[in-house]
C-alpha atoms as a PDB file:
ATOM      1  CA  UNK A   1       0.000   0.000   0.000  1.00  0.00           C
ATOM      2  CA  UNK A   2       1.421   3.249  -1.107  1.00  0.00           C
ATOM      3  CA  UNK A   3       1.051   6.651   1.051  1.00  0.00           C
ATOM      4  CA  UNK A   4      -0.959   9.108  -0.879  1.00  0.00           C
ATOM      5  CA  UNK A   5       0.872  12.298   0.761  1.00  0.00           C
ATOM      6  CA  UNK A   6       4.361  11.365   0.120  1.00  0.00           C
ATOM      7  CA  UNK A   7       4.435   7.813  -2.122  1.00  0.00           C
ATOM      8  CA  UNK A   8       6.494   5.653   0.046  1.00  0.00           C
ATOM      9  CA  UNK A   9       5.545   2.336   1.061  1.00  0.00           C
ATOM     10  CA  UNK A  10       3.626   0.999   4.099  1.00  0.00           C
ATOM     11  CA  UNK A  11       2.258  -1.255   5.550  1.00  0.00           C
ATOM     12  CA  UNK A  12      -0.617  -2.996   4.816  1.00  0.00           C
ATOM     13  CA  UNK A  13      -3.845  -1.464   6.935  1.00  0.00           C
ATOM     14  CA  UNK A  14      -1.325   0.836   8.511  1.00  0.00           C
ATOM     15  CA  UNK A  15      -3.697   3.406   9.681  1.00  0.00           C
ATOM     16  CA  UNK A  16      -1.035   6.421   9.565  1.00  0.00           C
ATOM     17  CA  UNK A  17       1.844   6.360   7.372  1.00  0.00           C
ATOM     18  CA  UNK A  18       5.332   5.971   9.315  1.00  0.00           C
ATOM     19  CA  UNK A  19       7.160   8.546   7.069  1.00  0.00           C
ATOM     20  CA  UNK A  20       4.825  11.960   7.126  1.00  0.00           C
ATOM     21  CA  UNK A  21       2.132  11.011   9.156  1.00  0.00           C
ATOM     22  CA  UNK A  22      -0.903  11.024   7.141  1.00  0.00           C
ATOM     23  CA  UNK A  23      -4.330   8.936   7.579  1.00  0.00           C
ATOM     24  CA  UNK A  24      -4.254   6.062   5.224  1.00  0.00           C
ATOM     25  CA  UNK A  25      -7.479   4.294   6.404  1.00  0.00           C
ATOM     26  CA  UNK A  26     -10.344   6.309   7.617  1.00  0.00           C
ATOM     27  CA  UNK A  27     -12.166   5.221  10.471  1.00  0.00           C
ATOM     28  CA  UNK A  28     -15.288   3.479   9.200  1.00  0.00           C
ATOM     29  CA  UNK A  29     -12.249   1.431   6.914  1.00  0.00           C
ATOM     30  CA  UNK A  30     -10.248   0.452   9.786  1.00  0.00           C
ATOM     31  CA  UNK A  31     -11.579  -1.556  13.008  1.00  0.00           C
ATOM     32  CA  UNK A  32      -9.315  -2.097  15.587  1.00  0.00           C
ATOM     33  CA  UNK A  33      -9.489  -5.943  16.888  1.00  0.00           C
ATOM     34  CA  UNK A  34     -11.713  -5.683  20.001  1.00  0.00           C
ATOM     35  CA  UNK A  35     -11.936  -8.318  22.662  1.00  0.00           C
ATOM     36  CA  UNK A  36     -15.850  -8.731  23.963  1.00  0.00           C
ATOM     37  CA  UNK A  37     -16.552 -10.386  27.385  1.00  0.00           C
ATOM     38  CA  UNK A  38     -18.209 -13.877  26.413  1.00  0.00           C
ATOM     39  CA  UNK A  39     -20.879 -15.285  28.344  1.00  0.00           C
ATOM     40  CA  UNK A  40     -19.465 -19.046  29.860  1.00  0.00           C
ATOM     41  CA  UNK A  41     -21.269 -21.364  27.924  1.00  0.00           C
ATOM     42  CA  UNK A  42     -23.982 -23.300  29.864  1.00  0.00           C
ATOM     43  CA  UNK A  43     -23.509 -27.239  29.533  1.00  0.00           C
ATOM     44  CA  UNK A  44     -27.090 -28.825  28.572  1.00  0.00           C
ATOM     45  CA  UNK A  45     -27.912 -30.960  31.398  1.00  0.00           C
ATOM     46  CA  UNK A  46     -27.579 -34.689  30.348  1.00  0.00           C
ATOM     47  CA  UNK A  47     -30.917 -36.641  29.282  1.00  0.00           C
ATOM     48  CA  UNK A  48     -30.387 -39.142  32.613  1.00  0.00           C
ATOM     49  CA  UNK A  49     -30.002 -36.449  34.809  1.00  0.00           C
ATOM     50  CA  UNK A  50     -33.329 -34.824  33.571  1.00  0.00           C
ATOM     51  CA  UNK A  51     -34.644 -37.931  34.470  1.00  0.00           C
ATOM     52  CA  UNK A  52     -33.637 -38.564  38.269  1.00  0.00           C
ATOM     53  CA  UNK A  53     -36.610 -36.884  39.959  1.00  0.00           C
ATOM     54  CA  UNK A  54     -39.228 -38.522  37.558  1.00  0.00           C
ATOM     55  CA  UNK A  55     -37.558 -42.352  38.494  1.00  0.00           C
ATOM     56  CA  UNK A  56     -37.693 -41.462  42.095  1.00  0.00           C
ATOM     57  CA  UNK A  57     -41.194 -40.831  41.671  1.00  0.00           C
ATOM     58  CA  UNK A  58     -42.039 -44.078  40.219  1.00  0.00           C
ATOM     59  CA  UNK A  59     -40.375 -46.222  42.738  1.00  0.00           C
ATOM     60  CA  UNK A  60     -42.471 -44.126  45.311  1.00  0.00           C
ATOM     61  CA  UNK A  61     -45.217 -45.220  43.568  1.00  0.00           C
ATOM     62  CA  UNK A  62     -44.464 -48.968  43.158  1.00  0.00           C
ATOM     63  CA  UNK A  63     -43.957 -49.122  46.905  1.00  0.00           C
ATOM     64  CA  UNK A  64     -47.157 -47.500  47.568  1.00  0.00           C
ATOM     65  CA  UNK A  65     -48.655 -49.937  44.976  1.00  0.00           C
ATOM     66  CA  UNK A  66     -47.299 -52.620  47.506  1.00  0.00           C
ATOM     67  CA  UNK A  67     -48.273 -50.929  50.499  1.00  0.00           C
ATOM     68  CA  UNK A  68     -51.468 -51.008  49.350  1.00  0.00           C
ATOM     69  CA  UNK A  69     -51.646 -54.527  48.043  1.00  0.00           C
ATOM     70  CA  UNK A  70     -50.359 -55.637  51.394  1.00  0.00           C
ATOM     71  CA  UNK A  71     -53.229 -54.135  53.697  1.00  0.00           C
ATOM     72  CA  UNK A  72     -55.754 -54.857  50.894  1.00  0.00           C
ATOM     73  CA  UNK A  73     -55.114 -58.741  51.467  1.00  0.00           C
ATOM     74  CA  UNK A  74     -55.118 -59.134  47.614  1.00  0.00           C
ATOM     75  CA  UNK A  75     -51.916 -60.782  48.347  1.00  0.00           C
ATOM     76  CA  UNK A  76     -52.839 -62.891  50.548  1.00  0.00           C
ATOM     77  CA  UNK A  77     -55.868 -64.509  48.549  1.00  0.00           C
ATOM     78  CA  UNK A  78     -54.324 -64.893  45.494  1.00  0.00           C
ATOM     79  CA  UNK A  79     -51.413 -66.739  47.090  1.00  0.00           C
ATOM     80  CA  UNK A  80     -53.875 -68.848  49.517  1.00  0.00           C
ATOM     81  CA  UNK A  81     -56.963 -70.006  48.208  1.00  0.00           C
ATOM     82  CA  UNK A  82     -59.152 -71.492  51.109  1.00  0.00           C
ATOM     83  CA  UNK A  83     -58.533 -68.325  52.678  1.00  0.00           C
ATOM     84  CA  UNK A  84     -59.361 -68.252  56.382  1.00  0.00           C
ATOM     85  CA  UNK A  85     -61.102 -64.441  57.223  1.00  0.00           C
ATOM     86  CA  UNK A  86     -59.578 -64.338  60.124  1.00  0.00           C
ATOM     87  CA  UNK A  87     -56.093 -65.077  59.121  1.00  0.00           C
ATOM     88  CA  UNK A  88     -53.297 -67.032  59.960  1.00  0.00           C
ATOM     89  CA  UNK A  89     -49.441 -66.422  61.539  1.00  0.00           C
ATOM     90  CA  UNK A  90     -48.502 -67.404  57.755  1.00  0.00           C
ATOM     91  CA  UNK A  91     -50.462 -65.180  55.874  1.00  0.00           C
ATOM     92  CA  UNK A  92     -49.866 -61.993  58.275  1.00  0.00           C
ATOM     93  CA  UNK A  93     -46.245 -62.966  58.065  1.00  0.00           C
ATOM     94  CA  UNK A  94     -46.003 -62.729  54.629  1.00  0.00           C
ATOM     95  CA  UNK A  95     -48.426 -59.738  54.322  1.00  0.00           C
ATOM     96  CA  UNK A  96     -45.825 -57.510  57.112  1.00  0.00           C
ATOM     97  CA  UNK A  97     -42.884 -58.703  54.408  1.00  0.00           C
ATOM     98  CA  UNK A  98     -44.715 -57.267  51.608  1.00  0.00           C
ATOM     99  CA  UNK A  99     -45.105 -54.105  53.831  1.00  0.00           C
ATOM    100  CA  UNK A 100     -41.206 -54.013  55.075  1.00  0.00           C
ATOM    101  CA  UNK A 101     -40.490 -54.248  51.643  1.00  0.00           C
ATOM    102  CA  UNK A 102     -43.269 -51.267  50.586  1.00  0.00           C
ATOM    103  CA  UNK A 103     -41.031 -49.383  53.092  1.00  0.00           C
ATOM    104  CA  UNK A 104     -37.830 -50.348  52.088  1.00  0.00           C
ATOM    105  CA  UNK A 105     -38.938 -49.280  48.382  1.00  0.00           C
ATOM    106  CA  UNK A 106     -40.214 -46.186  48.937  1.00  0.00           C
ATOM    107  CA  UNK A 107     -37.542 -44.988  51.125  1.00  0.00           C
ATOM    108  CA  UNK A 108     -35.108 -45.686  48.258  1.00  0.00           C
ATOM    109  CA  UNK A 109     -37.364 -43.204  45.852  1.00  0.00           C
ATOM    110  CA  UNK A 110     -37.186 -40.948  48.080  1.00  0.00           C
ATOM    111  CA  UNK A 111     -33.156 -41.121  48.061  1.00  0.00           C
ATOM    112  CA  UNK A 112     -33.143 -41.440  44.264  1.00  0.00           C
ATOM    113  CA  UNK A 113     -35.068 -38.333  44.393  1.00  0.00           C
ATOM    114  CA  UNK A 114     -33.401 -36.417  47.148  1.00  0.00           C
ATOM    115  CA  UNK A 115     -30.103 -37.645  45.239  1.00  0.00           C
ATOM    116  CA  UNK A 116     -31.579 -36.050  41.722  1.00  0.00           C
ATOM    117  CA  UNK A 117     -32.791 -32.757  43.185  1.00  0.00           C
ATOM    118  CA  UNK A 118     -29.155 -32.171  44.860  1.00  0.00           C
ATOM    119  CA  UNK A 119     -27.343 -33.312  41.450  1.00  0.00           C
ATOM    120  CA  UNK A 120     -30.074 -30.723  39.587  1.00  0.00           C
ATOM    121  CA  UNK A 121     -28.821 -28.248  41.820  1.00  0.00           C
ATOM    122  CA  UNK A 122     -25.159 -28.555  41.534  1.00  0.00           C
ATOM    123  CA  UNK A 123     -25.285 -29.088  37.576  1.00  0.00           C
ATOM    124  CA  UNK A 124     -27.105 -25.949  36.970  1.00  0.00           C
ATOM    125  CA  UNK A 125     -24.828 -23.528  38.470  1.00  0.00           C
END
């Protein structure tokens, strides 16, 4: 690029020329590099993360299915056919292991989903 004021040489998009001085670039032509602040880019969330809270919901629910099922006795008469209505050491034995294990169930949903709400937290910061 040649200086229009006194012909020498310069450099190319010099903005001044280094021998006289004079604008080769006007203002609009010449954009010095700027550095913008960027924004941290947000990770998306991964798919089995999203889906914690919603499997800690249905294990609730499968231990309150056998929660139910074990006071309902629906157990009980579907396992023991002559059914005696007022019960036996076997079948209220078997019907307080279907309700330890309601318990046991639905306590681990509820850790699933205490677990997934805490993860949810600390992955969205």
């Amino acid at each position: 690029m040649r200086c229009p004021g006194c012909g020498s040489e310069t450099v190319e998009k010099a903005a001044f020329c280094e021998r006289c001085g004079q604008r080769l670039l006007t203002p609009a032509m010449y954009t010095p590099p700027v550095t913008y602040y960027q924004e941290p880019v947000k990770k998306e969330l991964a798919t089995w993360v999203k889906l914690l809270p919603f499997l800690g919901f249905i294990i609730i629910g499968l231990g309150a299915v056998l929660y139910v099922l074990a006071f309902s006795g629906i157990l009980h008469t579907a396992s023991n056919p002559s059914w005696d209505p007022y019960g036996t050491a076997d079948s209220f034995d078997s019907d307080f292991r279907v309700l330890l294990a309601s318990y046991i169930v639905m306590i681990f949903g509820g850790v699933v989903l205490f677990a997934s709400f805490i993860v949810l937290v600390i992955k969205s910061d």
